[in-house]
Protein backbone atom coordinates (compact mmCIF):
# COMPACT_ATOMS: atom_id res chain seq x y z
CA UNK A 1 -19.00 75.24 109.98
CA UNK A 2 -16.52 74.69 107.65
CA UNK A 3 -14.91 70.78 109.09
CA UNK A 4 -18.73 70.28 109.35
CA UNK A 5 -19.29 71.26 105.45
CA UNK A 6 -16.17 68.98 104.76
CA UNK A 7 -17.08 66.26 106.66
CA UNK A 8 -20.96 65.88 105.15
CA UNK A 9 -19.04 65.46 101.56
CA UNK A 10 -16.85 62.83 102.50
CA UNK A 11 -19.64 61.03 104.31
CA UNK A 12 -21.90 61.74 100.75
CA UNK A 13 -18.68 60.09 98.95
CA UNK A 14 -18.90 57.22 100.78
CA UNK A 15 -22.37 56.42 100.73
CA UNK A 16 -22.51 57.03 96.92
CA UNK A 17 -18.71 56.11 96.18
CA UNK A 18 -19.85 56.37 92.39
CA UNK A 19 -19.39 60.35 93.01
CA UNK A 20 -16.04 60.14 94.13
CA UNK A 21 -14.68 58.25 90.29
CA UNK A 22 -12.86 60.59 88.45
CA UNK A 23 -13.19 61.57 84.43
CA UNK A 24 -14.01 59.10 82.29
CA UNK A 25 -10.55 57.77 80.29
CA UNK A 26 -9.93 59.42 76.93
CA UNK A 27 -8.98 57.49 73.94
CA UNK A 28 -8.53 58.66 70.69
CA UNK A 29 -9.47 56.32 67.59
CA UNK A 30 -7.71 56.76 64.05
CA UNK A 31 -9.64 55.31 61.58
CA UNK A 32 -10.18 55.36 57.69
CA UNK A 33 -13.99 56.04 58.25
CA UNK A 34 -14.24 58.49 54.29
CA UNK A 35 -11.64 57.40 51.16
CA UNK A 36 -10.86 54.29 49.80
CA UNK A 37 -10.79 51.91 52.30
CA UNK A 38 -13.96 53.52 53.98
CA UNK A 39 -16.17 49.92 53.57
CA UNK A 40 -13.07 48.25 55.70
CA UNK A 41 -13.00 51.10 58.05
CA UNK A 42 -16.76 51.13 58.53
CA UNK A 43 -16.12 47.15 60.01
CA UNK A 44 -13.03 48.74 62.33
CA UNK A 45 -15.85 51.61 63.66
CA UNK A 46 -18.49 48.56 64.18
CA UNK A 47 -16.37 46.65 66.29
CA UNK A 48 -14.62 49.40 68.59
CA UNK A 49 -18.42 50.14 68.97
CA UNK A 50 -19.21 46.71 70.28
CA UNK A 51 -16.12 47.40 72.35
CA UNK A 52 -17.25 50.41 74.23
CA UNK A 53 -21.36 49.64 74.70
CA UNK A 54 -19.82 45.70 76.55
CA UNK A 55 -16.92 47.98 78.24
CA UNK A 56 -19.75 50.89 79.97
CA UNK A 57 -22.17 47.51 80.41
CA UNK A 58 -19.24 46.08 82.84
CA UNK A 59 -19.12 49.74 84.60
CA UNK A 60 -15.78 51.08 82.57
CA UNK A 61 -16.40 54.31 81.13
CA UNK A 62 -14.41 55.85 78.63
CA UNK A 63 -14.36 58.96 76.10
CA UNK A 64 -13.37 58.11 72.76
CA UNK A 65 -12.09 60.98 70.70
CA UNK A 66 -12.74 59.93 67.11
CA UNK A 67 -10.54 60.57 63.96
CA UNK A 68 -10.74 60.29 60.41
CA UNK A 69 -7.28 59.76 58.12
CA UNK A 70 -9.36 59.13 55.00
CA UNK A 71 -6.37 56.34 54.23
CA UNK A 72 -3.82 59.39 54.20
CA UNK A 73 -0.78 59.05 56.06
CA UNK A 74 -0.49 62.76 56.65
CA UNK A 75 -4.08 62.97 57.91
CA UNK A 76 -3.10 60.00 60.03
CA UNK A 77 -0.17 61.69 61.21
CA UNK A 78 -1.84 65.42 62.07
CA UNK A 79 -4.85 63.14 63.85
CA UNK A 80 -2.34 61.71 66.16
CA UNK A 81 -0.61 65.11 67.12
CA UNK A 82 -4.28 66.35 67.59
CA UNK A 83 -5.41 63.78 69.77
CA UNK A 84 -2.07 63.99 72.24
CA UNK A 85 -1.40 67.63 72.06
CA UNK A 86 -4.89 69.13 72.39
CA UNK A 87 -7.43 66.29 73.17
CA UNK A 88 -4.83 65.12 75.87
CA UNK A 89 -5.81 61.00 75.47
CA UNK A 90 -3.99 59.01 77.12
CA UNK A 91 -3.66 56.07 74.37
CA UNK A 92 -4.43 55.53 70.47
CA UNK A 93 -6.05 52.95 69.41
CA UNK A 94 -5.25 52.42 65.33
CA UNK A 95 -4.83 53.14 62.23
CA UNK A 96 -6.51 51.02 60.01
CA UNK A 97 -3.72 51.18 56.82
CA UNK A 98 -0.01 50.26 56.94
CA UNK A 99 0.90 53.43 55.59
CA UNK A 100 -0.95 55.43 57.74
CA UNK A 101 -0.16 53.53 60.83
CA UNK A 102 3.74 53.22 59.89
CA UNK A 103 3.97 57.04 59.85
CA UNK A 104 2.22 57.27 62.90
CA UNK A 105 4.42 54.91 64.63
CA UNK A 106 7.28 56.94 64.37
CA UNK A 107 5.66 59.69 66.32
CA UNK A 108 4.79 57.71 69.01
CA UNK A 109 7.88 58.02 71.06
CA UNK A 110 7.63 61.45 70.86
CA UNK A 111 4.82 62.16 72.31
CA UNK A 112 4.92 59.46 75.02
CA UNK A 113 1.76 58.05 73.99
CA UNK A 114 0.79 54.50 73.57
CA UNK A 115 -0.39 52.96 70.17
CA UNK A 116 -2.12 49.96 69.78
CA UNK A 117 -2.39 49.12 66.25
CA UNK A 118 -5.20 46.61 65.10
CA UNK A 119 -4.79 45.64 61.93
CA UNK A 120 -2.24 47.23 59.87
CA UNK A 121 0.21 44.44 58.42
CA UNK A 122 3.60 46.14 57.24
CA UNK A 123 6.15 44.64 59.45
CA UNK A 124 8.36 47.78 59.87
CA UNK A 125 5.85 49.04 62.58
CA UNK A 126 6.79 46.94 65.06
CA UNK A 127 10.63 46.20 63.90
CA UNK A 128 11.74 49.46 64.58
CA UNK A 129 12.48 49.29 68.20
CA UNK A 130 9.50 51.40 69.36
CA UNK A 131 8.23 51.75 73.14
CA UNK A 132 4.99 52.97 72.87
CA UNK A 133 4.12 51.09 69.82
CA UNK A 134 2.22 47.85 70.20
CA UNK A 135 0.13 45.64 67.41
CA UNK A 136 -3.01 42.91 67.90
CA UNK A 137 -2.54 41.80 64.24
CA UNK A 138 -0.06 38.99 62.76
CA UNK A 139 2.70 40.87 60.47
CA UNK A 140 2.68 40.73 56.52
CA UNK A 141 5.31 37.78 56.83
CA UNK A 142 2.49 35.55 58.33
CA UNK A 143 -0.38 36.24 55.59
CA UNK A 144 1.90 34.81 53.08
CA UNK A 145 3.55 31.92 55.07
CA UNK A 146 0.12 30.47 56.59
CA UNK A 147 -1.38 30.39 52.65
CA UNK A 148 1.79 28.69 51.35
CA UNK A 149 1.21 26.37 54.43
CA UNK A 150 -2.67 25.64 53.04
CA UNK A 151 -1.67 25.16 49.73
CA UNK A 152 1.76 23.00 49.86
CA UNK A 153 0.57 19.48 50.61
CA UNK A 154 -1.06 20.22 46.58
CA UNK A 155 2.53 20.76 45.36
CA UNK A 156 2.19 23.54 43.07
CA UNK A 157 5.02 24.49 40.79
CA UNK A 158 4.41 28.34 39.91
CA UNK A 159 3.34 31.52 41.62
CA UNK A 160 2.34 35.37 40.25
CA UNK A 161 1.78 38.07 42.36
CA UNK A 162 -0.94 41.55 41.65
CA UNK A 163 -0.58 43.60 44.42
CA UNK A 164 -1.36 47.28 45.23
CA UNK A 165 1.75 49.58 45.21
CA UNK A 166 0.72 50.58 48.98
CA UNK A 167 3.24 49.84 52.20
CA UNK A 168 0.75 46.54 52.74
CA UNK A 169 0.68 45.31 49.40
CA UNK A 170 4.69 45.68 48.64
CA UNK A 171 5.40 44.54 52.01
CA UNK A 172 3.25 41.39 51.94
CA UNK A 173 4.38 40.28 48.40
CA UNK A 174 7.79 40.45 49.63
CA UNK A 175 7.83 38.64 51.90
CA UNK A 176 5.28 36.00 50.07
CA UNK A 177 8.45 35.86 47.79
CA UNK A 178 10.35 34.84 50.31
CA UNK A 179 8.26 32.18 51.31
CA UNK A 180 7.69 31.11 47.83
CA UNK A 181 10.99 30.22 47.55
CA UNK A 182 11.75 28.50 50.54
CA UNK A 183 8.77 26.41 48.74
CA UNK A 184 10.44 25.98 46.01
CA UNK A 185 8.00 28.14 43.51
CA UNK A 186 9.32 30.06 40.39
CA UNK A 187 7.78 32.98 40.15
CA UNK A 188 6.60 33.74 36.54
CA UNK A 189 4.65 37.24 36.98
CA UNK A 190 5.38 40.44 39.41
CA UNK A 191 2.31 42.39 38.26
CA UNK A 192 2.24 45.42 40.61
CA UNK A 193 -0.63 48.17 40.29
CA UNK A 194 -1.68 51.81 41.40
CA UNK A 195 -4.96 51.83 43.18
CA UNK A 196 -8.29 52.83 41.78
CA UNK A 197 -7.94 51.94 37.98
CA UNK A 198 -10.35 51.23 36.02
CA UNK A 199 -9.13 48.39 34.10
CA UNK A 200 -6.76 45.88 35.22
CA UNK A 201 -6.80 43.68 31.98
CA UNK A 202 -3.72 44.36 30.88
CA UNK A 203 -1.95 43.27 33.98
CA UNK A 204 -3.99 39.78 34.38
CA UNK A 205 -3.65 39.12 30.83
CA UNK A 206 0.44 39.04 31.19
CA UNK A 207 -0.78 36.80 34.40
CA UNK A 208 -2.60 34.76 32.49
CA UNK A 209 -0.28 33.96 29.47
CA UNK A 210 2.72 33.05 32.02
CA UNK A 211 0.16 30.21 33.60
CA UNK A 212 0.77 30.22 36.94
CA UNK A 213 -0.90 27.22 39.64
CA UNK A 214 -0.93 30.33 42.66
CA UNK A 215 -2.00 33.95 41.68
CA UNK A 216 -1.15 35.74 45.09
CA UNK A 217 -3.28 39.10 45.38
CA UNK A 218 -3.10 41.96 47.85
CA UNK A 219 -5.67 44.42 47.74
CA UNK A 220 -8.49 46.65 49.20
CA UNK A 221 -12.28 45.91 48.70
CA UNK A 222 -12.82 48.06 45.85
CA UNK A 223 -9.98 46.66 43.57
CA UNK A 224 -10.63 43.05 44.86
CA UNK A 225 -13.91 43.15 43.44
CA UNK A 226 -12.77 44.65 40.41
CA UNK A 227 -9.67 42.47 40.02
CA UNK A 228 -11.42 39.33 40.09
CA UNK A 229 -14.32 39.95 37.76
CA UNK A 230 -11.83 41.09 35.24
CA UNK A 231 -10.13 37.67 35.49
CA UNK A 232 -13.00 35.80 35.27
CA UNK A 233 -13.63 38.32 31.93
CA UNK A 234 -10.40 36.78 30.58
CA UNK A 235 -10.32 33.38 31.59
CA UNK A 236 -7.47 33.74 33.95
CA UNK A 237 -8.19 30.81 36.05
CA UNK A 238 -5.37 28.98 37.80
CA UNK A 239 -5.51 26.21 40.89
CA UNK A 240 -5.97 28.98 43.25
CA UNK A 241 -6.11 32.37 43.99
CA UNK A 242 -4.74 33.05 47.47
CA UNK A 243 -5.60 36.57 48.69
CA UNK A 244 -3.90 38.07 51.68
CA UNK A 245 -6.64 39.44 53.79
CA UNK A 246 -7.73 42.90 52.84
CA UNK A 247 -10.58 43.06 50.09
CA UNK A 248 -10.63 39.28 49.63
CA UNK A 249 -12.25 39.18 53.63
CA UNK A 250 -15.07 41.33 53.28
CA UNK A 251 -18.68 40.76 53.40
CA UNK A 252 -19.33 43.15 50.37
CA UNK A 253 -16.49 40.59 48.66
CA UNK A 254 -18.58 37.38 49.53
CA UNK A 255 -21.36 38.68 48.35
CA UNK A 256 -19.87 38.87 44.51
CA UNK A 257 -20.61 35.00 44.30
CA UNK A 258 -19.99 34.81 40.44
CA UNK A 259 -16.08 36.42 41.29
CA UNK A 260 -15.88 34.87 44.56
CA UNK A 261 -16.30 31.31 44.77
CA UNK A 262 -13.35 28.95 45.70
CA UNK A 263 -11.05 32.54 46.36
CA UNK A 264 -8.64 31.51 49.42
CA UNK A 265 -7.82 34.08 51.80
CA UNK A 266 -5.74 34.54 54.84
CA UNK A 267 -7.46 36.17 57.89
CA UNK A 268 -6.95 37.09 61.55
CA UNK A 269 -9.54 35.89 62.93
CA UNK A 270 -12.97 33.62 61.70
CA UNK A 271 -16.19 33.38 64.14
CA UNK A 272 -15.78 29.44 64.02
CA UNK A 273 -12.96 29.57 66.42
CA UNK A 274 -12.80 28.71 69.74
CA UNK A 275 -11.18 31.64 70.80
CA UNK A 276 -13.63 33.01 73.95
CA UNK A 277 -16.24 34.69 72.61
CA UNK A 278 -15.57 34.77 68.98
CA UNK A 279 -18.64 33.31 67.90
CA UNK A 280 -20.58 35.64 70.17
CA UNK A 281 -19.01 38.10 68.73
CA UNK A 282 -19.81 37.16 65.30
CA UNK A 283 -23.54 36.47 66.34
CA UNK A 284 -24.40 40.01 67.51
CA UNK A 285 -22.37 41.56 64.90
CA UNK A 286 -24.59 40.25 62.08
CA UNK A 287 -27.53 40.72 64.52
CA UNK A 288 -26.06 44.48 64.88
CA UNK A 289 -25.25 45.35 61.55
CA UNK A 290 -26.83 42.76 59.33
CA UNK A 291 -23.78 41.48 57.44
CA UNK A 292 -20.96 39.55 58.32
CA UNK A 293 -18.01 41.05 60.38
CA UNK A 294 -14.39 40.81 59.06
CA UNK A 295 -11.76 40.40 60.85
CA UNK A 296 -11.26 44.20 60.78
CA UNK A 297 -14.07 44.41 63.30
CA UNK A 298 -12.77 41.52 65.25
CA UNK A 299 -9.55 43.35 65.55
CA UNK A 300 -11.39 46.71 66.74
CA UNK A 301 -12.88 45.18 68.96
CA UNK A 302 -10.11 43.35 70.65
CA UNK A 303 -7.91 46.28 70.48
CA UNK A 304 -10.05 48.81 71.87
CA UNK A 305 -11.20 46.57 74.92
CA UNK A 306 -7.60 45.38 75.55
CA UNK A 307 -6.76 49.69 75.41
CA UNK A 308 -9.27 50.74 77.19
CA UNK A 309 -9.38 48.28 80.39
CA UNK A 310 -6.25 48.48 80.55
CA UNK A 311 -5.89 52.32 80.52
CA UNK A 312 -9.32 52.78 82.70
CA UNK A 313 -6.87 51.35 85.72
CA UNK A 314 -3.36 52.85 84.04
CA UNK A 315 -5.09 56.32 84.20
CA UNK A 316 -1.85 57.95 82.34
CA UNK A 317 0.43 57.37 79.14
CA UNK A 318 3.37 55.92 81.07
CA UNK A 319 1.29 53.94 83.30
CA UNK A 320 -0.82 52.45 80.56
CA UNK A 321 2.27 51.74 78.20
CA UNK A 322 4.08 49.63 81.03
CA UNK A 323 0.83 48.00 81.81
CA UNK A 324 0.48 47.20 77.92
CA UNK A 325 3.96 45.74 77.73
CA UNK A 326 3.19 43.52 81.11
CA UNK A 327 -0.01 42.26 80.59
CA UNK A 328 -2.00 39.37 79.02
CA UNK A 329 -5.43 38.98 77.44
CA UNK A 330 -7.54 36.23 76.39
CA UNK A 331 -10.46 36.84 73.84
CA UNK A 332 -11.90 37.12 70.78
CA UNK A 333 -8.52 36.94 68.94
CA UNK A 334 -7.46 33.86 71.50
CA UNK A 335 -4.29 34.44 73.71
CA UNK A 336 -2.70 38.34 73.28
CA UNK A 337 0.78 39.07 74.73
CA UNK A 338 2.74 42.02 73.48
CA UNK A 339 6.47 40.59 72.67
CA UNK A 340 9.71 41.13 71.63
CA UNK A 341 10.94 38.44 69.35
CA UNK A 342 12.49 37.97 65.57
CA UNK A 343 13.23 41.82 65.15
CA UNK A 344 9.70 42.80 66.81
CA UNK A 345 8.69 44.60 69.42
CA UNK A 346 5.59 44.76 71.28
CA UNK A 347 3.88 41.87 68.72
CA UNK A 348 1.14 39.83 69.41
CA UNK A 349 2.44 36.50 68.03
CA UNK A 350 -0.87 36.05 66.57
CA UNK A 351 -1.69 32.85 64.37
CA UNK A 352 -3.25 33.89 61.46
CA UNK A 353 -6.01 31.18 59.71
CA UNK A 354 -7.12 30.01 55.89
CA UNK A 355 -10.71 30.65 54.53
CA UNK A 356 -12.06 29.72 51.48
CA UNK A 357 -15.43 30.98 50.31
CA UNK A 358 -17.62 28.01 49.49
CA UNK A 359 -21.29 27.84 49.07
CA UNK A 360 -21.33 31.80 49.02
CA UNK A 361 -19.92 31.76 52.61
CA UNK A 362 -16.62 32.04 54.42
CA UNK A 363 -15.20 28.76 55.86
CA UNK A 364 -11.99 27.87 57.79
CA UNK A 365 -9.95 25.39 56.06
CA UNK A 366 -6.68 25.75 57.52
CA UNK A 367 -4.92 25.30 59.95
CA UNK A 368 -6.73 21.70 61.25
CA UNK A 369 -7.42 22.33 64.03
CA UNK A 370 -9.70 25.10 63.34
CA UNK A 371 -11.04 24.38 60.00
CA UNK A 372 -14.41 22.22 59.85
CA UNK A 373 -13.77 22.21 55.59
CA UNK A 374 -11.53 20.67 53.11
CA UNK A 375 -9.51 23.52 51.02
CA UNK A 376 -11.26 22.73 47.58
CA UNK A 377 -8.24 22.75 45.03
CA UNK A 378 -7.86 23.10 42.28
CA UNK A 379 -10.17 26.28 41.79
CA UNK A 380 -12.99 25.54 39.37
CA UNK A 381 -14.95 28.16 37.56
């Protein structure tokens, strides 16, 4: 009776050989979804969305165990530990912020557990020599090289920097100083700020009276907003204002027209690409969420279905961080190969593009071969 029991499963498991898949695969998701940088993170949680409802459409189901890090590195750090020690997840997908994802980098190797990081810019995440440590996103060094690259055929003399005093703003500006200088720019103002003030006059004023032809600006949405409508309040106004990604990407940023018109800003990824399936992408977004994604949600979305295809067939940490060093992708974000080159390790050598707002919208502009507009230059109020 008992063969014969045995024998009527296996023969039910092969008719229906749906019954015979195992768990779903668990993946944890560390996000800034409440704090400062909540209107970036909501764009991160939009497009791992996408990710997972075209991922269980092609038949790969998943669990996603979700975490919130508020933009604080020791959240970021205890969600980590939470979702390897006691969720058990077999991969990590983010954080959104350098700090928080540069702290939970250095955990990674302890636990055994892959990271994929999709946006966070600091380049000390991936110099560090780190196994299980991988990132989608072009470093800080290539936000500031690819705007000197759009703006160097105009042959500007000067260049001041207001950045936030975060890991991405300090570690973008210095190496935009580095690249400024291979340009041959003097620098005339270092203007560096804490986040969430209320008035950033002071600062821009000193900007303004050292008259600069570049004012390079890292910052998150919030202070973006705020930064540029208290230059426009003083008349700071020079031949452009390049800012790297961040706040200067965002719908809610666009959307400040009298602030944000001519603003250059460096970005992973625009839905005028022809990267497969970028402008799809960008179509259902908007028809999703009824605004227009950043590249935030571009990078979600690429990193999550890049994690989680590749860890549905991995099924375990060791498995899925060989397979994430082997592989190769091609989507949304164009060609993805995790490498080790110039002091990286496990990089996407992404190439980063130029937008400019114009007309109230985002368009390319640089490189060429992307860009369907002319960078206007020099900015006009």
């Amino acid at each position: 009776m008992k063969n014969k029991f045995v024998s009527i499963v296996a023969a039910a498991l092969l008719a229906f050989p749906m019954l015979a898949h195992a768990a779903p695969v668990k993946i944890g998701f560390i996000n800034s979804i409440t704090g400062k940088e909540a209107q970036i993170g909501e764009n991160l949680t939009n497009g791992a969305a996408m990710a997972i409802e075209d991922l269980k459409a092609k038949g790969i189901q998943v669990e996603l165990v979700k975490e919130d890090d508020g933009g604080d590195p020791k959240n970021a750090l205890a969600a980590y530990e939470k979702l390897v020690t006691r969720d058990a997840v077999i991969g990590v997908v983010g954080p959104y912020t350098s700090g928080c994802a540069n702290v939970v980098a250095s955990r990674a190797d302890q636990y055994q557990v892959p990271l994929l990081v999709p946006a966070a810019a600091k380049e000390e995440i991936t110099m560090k020599g780190y196994k299980n440590v991988f990132r989608l996103n072009a470093p800080a060094n290539v936000y500031s090289q690819v705007l000197m690259d759009a703006v160097k055929a105009f042959k500007p003399k000067t260049i001041a920097f207001v950045y936030a005093a975060t890991d991405f703003g300090v570690s973008t500006v210095k190496t935009a100083q580095e690249n400024a200088a291979k340009m041959g720019l003097q620098e005339v103002a270092n203007e560096k700020y804490q986040q969430g003030q209320p008035d950033y006059r002071p600062s821009l004023s000193k900007v303004k009276a050292a008259n600069p032809d570049l004012v390079f600006l890292v910052s998150y949405d919030a202070d973006a907003i705020l930064l540029m409508r208290q230059a426009k309040e003083i008349g700071l106004a020079p031949k452009a204002f390049l800012g790297a990604g961040a706040g200067y990407t965002t719908a809610q940023f666009a959307q400040q027209t009298e602030i944000s018109s001519l603003v250059v800003s460096a970005t992973q990824w625009t839905d005028d690409v022809n990267w497969p399936g970028a402008a799809d992408f960008g179509r259902r977004y908007k028809a999703k969420y009824a605004k227009e994604p950043s590249y935030h949600a571009a990078c979600a979305y690429e990193a999550m279905r890049i994690m989680v295809e590749t860890a549905s067939k991995a099924k375990t940490a060791p498995k899925l961080r060989a397979d994430l060093k082997a592989g190769s992708w091609n989507g949304i974000l164009g060609p993805v190969k995790f490498a080790d080159y110039a002091g990286f390790t496990n990089q996407n050598n992404h190439p980063m593009l130029v937008q400019q707002i114009q007309n109230g919208k985002y368009e390319t502009v640089y490189p060429a071969q992307f860009s369907k507009k002319a960078l206007v230059y020099p900015f006009k109020r």
